[in-house]
C-alpha atoms as a PDB file:
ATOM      1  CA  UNK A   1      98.240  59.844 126.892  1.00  0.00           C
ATOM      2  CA  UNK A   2      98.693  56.766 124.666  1.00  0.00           C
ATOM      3  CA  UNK A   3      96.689  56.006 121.523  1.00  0.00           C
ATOM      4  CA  UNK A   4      95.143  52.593 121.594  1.00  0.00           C
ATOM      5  CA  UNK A   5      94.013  50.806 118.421  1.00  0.00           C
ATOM      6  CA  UNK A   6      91.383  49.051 118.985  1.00  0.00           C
ATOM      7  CA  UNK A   7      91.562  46.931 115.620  1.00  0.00           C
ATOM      8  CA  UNK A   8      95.200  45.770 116.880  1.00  0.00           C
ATOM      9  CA  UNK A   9      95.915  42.038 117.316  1.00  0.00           C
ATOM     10  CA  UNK A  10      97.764  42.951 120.443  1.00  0.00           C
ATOM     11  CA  UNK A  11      94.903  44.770 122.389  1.00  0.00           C
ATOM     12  CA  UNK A  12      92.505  41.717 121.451  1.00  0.00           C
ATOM     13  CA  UNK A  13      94.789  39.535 122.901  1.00  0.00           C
ATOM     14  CA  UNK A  14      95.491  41.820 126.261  1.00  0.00           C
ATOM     15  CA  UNK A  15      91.688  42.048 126.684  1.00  0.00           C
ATOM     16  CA  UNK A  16      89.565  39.312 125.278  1.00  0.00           C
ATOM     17  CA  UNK A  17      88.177  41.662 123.133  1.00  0.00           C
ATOM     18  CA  UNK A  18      86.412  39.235 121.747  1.00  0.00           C
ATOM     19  CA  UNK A  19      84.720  37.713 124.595  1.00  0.00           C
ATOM     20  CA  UNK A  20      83.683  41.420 125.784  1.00  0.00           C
ATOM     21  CA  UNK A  21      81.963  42.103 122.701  1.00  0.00           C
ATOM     22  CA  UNK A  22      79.938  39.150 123.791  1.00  0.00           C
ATOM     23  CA  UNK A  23      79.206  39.416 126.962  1.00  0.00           C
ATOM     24  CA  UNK A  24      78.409  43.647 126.112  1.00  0.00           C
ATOM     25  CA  UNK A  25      75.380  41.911 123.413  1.00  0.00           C
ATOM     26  CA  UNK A  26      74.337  39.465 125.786  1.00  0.00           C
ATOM     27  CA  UNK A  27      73.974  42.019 129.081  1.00  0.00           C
ATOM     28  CA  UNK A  28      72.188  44.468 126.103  1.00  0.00           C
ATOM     29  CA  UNK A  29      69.680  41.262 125.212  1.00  0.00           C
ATOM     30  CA  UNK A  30      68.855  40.779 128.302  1.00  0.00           C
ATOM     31  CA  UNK A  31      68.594  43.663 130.442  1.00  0.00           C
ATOM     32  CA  UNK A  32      68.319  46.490 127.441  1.00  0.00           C
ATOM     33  CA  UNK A  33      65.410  48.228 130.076  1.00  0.00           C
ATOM     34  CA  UNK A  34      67.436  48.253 132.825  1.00  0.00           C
ATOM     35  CA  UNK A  35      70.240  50.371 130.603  1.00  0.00           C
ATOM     36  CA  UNK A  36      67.614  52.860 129.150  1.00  0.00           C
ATOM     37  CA  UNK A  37      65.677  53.176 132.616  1.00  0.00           C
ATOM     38  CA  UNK A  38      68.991  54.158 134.261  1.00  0.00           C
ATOM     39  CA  UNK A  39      69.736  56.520 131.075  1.00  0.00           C
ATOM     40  CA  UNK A  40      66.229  57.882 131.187  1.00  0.00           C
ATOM     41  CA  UNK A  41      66.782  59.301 134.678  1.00  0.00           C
ATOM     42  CA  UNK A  42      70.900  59.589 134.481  1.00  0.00           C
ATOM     43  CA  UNK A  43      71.640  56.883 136.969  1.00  0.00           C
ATOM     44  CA  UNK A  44      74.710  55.661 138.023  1.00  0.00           C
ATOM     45  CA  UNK A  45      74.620  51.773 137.868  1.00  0.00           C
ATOM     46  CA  UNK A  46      75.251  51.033 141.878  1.00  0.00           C
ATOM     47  CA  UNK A  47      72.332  54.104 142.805  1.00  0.00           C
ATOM     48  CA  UNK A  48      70.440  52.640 145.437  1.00  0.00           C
ATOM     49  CA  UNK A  49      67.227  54.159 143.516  1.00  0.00           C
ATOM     50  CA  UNK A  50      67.896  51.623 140.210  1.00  0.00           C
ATOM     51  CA  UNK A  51      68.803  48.819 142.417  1.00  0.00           C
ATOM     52  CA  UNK A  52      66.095  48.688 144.758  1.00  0.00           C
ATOM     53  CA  UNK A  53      63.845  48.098 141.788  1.00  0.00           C
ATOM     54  CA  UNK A  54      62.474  44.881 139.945  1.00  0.00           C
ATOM     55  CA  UNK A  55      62.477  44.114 135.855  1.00  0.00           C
ATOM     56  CA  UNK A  56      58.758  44.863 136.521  1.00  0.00           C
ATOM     57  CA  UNK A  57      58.574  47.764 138.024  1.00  0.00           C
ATOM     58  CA  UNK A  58      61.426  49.025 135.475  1.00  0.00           C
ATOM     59  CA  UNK A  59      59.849  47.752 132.768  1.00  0.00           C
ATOM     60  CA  UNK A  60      56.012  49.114 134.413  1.00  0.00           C
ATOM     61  CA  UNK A  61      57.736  52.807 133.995  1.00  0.00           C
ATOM     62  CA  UNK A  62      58.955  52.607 130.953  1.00  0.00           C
ATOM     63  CA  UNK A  63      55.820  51.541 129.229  1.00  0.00           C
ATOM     64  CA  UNK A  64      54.026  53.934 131.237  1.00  0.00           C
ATOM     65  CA  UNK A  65      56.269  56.891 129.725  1.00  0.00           C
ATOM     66  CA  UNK A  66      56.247  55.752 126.219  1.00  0.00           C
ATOM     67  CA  UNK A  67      52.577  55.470 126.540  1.00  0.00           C
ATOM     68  CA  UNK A  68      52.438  58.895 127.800  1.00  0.00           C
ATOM     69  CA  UNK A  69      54.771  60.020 125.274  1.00  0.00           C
ATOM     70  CA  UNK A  70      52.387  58.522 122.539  1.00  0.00           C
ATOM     71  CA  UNK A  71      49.414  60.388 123.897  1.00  0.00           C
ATOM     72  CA  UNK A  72      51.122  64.000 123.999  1.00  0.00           C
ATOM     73  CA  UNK A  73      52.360  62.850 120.209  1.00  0.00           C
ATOM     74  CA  UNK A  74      48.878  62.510 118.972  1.00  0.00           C
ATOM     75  CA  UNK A  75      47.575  65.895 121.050  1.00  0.00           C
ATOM     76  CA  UNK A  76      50.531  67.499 119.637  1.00  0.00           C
ATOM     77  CA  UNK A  77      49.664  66.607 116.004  1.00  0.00           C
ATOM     78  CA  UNK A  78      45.887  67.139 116.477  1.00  0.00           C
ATOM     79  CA  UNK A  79      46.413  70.459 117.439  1.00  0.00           C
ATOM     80  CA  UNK A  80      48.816  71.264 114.548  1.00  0.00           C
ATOM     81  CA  UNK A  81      45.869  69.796 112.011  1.00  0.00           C
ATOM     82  CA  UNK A  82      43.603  71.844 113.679  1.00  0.00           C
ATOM     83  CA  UNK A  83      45.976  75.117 112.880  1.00  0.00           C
ATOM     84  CA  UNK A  84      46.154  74.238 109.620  1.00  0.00           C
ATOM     85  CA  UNK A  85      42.203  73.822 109.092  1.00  0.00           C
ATOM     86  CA  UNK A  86      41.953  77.437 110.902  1.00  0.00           C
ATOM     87  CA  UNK A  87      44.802  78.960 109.038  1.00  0.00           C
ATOM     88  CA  UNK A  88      43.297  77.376 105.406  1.00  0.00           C
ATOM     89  CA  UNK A  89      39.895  78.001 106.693  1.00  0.00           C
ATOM     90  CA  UNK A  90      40.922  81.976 107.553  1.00  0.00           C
ATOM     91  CA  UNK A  91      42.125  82.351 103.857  1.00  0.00           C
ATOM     92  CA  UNK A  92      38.729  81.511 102.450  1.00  0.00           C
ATOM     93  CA  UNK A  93      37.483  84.411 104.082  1.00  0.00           C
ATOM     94  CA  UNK A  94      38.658  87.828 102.820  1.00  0.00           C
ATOM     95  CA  UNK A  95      37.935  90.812 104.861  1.00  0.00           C
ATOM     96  CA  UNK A  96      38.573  93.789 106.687  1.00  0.00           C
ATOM     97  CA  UNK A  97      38.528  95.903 109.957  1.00  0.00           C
ATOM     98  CA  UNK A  98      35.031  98.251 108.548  1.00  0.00           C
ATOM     99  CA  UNK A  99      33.422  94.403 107.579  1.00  0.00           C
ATOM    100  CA  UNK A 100      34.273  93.061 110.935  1.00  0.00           C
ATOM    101  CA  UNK A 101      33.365  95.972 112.927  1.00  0.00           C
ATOM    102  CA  UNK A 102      29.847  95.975 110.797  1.00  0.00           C
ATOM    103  CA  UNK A 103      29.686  92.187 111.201  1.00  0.00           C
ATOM    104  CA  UNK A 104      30.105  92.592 115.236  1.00  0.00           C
ATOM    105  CA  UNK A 105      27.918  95.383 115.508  1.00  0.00           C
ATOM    106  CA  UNK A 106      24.934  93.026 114.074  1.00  0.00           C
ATOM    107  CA  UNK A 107      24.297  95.533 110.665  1.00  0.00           C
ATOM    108  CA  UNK A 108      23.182  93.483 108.266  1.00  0.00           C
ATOM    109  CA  UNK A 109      25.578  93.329 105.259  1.00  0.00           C
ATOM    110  CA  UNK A 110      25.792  90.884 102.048  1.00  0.00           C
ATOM    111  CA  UNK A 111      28.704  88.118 103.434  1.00  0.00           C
ATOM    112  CA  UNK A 112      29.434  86.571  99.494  1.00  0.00           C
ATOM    113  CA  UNK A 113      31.833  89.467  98.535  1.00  0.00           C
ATOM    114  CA  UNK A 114      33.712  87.617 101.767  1.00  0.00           C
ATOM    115  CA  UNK A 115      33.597  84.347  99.843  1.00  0.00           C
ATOM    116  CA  UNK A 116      36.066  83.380  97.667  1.00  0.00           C
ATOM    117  CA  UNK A 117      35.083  83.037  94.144  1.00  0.00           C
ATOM    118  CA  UNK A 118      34.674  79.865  92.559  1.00  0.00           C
ATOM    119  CA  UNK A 119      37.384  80.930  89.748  1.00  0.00           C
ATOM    120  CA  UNK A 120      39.782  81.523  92.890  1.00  0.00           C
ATOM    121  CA  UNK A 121      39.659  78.340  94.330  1.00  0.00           C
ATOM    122  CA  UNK A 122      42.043  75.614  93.738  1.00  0.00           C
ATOM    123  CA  UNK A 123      41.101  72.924  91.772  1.00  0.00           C
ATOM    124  CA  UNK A 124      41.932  69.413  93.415  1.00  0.00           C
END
């Protein structure tokens, strides 16, 4: 197998590079969704699936997915705030198995020992 430079005045010549590098931005300008549809589902560009379909209907899924994508972002992050607020929340709250068992059982018992003490807490 040869090496081919790419930079060499002799391959621009053979190939128009030139003229390729145009015509690759202008197909990208133009049909950009029709290249990451077909990457999206790993399409070959003559599949009978990608060409039976119009810019719209393309460009219909795509938006759809991102849109989707968007919503499971934000669920995704909610839930990891909410986590953190449980976690944080669980560390204000010191106790053990005899408290909990006493706490479940209905006794009544004093809860501020459970309480963090204002000298504890992290100033902000």
């Amino acid at each position: 197998m040869e090496f081919v430079d790419f930079d060499s005045p002799e391959f621009e010549d053979e190939v128009h590079f030139e003229d390729l590098k145009k015509q690759v931005a202008d197909e990208y300008k133009y049909f950009r969704h029709r290249l990451l549809f077909r990457k999206k589902y790993n399409l070959a560009p003559l599949d009978a699936r990608f060409l039976d379909m119009t810019d719209e209907e393309i460009l219909f899924d795509l938006m759809l997915h991102n849109k989707s994508e968007d919503e499971t972002q934000k669920i995704i992050e909610k839930q990891k705030k909410e986590e953190v607020l449980a976690k944080d929340n669980a560390e204000l709250f010191e106790t053990d198995d005899d408290t909990m068992d006493k706490i479940e059982a209905g006794e009544d018992i004093d809860l501020d020992f459970l309480v963090k003490k204002k000298d504890d807490w992290e100033e902000l």
